[in-house]
N, C-alpha and C. Protein backbone atom coordinates (compact mmCIF):
# COMPACT_ATOMS: atom_id res chain seq x y z
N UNK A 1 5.61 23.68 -7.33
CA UNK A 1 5.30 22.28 -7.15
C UNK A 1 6.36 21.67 -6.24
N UNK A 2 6.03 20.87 -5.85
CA UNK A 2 6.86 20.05 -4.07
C UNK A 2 6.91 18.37 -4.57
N UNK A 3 8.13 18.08 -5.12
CA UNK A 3 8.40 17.07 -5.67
C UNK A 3 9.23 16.18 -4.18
N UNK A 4 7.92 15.11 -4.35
CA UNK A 4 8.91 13.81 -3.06
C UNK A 4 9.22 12.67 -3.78
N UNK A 5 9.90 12.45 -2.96
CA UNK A 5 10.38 10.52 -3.29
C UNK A 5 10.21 9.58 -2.19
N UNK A 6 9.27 8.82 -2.76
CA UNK A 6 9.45 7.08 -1.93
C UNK A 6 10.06 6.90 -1.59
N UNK A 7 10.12 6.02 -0.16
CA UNK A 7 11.12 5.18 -0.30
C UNK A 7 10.77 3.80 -0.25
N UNK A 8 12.10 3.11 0.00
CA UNK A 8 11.64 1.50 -0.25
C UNK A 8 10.62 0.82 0.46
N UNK A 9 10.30 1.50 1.86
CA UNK A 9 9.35 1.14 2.52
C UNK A 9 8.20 1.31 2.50
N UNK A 10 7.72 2.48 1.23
CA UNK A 10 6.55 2.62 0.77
C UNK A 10 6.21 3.81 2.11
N UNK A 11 7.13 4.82 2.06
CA UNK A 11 7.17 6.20 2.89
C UNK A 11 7.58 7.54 2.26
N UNK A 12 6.75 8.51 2.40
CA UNK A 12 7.38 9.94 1.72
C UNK A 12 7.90 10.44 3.35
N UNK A 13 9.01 11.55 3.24
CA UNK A 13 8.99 12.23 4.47
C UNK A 13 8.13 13.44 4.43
N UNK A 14 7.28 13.70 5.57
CA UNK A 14 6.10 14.62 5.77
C UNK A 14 5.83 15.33 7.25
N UNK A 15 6.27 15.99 7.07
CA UNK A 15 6.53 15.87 9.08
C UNK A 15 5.74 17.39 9.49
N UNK A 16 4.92 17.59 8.14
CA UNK A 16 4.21 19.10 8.60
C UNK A 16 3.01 19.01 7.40
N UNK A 17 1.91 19.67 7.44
CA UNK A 17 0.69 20.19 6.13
C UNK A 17 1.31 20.76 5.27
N UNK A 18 0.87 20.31 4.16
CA UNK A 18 1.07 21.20 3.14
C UNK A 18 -0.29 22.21 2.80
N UNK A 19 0.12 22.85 2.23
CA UNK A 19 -1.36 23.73 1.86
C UNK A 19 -1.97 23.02 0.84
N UNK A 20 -3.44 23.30 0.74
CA UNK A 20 -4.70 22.71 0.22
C UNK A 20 -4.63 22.62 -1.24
N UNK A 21 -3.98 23.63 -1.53
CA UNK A 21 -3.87 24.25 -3.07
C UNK A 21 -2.76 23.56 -3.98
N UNK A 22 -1.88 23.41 -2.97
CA UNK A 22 -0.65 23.02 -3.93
C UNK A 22 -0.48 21.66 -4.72
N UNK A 23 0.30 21.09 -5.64
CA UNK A 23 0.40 20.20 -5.99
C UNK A 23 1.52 19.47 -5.79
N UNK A 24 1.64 18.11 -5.47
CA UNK A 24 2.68 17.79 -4.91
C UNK A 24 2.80 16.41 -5.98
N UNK A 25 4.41 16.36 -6.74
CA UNK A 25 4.78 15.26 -7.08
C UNK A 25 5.32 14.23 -6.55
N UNK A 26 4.44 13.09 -6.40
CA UNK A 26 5.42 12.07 -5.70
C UNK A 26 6.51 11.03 -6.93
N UNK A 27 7.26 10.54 -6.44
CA UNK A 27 7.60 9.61 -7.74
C UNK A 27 8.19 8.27 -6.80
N UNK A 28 7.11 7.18 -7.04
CA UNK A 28 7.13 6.32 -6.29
C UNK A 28 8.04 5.12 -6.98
N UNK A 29 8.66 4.39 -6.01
CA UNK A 29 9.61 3.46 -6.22
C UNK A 29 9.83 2.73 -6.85
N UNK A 30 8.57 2.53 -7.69
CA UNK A 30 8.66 1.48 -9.27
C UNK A 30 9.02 2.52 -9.84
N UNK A 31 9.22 3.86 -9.75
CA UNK A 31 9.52 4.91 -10.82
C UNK A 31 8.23 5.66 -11.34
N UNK A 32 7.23 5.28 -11.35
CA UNK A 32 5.77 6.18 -11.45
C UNK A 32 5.65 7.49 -10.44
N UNK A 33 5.31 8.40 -11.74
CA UNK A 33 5.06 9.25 -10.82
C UNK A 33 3.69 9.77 -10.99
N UNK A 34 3.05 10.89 -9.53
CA UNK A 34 1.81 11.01 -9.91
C UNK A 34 1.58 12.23 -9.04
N UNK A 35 0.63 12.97 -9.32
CA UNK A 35 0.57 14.67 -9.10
C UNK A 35 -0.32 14.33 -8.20
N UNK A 36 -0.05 14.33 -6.39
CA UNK A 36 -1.65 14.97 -6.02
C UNK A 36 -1.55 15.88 -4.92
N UNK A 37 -2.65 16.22 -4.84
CA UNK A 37 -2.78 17.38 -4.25
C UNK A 37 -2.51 17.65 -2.71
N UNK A 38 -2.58 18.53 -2.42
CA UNK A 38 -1.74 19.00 -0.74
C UNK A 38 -2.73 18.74 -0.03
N UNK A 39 -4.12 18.77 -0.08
CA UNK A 39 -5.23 18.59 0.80
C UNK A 39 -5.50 17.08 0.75
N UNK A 40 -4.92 16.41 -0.08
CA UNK A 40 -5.56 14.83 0.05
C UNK A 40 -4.08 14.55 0.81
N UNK A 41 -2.66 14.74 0.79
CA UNK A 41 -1.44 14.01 1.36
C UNK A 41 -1.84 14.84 2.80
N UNK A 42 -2.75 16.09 3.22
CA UNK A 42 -2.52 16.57 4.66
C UNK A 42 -3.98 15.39 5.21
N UNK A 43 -4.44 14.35 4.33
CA UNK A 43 -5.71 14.03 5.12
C UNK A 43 -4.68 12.37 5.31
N UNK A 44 -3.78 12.28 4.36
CA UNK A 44 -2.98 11.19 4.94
C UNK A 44 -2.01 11.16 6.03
N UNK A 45 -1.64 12.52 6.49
CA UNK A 45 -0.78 13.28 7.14
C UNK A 45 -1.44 12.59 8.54
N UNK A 46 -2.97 13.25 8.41
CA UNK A 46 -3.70 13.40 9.81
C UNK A 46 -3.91 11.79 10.08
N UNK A 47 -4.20 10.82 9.03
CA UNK A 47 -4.45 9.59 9.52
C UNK A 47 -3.38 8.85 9.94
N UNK A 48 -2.27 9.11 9.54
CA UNK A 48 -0.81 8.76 10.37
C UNK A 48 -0.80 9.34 11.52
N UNK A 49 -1.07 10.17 11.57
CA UNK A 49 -0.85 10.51 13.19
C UNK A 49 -2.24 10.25 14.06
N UNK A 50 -3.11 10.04 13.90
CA UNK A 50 -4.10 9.18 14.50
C UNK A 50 -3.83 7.89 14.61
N UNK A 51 -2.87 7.43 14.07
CA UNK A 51 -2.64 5.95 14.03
C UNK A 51 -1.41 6.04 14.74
N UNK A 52 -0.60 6.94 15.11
CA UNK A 52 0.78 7.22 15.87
C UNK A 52 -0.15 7.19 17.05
N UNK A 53 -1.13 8.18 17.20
CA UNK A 53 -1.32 8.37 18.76
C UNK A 53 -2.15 7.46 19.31
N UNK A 54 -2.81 6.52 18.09
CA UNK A 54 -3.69 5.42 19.13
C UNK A 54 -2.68 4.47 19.76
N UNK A 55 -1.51 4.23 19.07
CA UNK A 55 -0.66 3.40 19.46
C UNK A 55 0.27 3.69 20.44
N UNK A 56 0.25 4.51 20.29
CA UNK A 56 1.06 5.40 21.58
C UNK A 56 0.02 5.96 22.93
N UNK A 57 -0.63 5.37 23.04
CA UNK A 57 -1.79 5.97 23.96
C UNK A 57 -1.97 7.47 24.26
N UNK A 58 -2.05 8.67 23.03
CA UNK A 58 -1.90 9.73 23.35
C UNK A 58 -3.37 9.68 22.90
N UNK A 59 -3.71 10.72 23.48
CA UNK A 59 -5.50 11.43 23.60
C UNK A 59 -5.43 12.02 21.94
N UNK A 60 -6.52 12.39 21.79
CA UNK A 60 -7.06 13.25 20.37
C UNK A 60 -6.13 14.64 20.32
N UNK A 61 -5.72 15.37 21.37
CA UNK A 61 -4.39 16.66 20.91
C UNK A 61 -3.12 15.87 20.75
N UNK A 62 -2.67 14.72 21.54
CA UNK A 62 -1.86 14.31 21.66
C UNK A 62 -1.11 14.14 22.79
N UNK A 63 -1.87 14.53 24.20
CA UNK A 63 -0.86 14.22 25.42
C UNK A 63 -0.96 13.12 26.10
N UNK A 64 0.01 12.69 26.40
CA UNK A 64 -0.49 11.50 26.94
C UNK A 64 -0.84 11.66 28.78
N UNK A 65 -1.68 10.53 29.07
CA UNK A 65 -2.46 10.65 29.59
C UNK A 65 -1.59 9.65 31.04
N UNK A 66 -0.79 9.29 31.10
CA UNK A 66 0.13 8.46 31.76
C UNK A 66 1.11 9.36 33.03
N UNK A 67 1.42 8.81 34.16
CA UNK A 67 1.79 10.36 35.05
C UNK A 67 3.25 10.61 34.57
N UNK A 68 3.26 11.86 35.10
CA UNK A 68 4.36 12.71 34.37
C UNK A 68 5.76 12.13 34.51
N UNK A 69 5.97 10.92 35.35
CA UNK A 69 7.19 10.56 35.33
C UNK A 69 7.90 10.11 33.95
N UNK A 70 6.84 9.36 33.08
CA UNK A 70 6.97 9.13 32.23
C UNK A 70 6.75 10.48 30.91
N UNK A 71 8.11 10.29 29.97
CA UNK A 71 8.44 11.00 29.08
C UNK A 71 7.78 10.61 27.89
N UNK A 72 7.01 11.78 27.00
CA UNK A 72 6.62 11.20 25.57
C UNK A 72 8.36 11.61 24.15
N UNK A 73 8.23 10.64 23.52
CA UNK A 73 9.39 10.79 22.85
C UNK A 73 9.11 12.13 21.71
N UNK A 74 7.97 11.85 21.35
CA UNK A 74 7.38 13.18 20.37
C UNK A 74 6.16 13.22 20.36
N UNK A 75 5.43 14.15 19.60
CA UNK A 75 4.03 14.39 19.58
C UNK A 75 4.11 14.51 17.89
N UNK A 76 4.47 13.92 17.27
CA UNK A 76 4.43 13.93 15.34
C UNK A 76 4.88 12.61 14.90
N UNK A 77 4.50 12.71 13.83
CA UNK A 77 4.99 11.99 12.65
C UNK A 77 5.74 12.49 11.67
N UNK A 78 7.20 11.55 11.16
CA UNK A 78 7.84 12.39 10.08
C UNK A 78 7.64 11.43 9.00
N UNK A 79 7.09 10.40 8.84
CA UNK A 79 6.53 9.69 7.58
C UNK A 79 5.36 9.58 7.68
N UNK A 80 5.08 9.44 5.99
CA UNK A 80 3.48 8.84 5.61
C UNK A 80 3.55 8.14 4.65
N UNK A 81 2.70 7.09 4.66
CA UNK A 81 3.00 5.77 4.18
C UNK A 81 1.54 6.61 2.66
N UNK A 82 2.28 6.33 1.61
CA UNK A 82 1.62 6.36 -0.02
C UNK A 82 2.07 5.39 -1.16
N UNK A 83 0.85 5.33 -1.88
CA UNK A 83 0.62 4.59 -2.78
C UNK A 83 0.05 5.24 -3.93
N UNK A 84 0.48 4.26 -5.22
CA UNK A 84 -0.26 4.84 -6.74
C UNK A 84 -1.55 4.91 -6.68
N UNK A 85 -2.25 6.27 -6.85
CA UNK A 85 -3.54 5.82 -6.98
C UNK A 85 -4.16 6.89 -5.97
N UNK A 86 -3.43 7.67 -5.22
CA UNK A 86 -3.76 8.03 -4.24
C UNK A 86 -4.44 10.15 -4.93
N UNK A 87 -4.02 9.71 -6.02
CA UNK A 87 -4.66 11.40 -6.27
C UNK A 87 -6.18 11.57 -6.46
N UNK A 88 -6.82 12.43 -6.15
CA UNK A 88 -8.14 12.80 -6.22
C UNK A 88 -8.80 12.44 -7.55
């Protein structure tokens, strides 16, 4: 089991998938904690970074589309924003 912690900003650090199977404890900042699973935090995973790259004007893989003079700072996300309530 893959035990995270909140933080005050209402962020776990996540900066890769977890596998489908596993169970992951979060224990969120009021002190609740709650078991969920690796396939529902990798579908929050993916909507953070759809929401990184719309804002960042990167395409659906992630490159941006702007000429090459310009530098992208990264192609990831290392937070994901969770809440109670969020297990299957």
């Amino acid at each position: 089991m893959i035990n995270l912690q909140q933080d005050s900003e209402g962020f776990i650090r996540m900066n890769r998938h977890f596998p489908a199977s596993v169970l992951v404890s979060i224990t969120f900042s009021d002190g609740s904690v709650e078991n969920v699973s690796g396939q529902r935090l990798n579908q929050a995973y993916d909507e953070a970074l759809a929401e990184f790259r719309e804002q960042n004007n990167l395409d659906a893989k992630g490159f941006s589309r702007y000429q090459k003079s310009r530098t992208n700072p990264g192609n990831k996300v290392d937070f994901v924003r969770v809440q109670p309530g969020m297990s299957d």
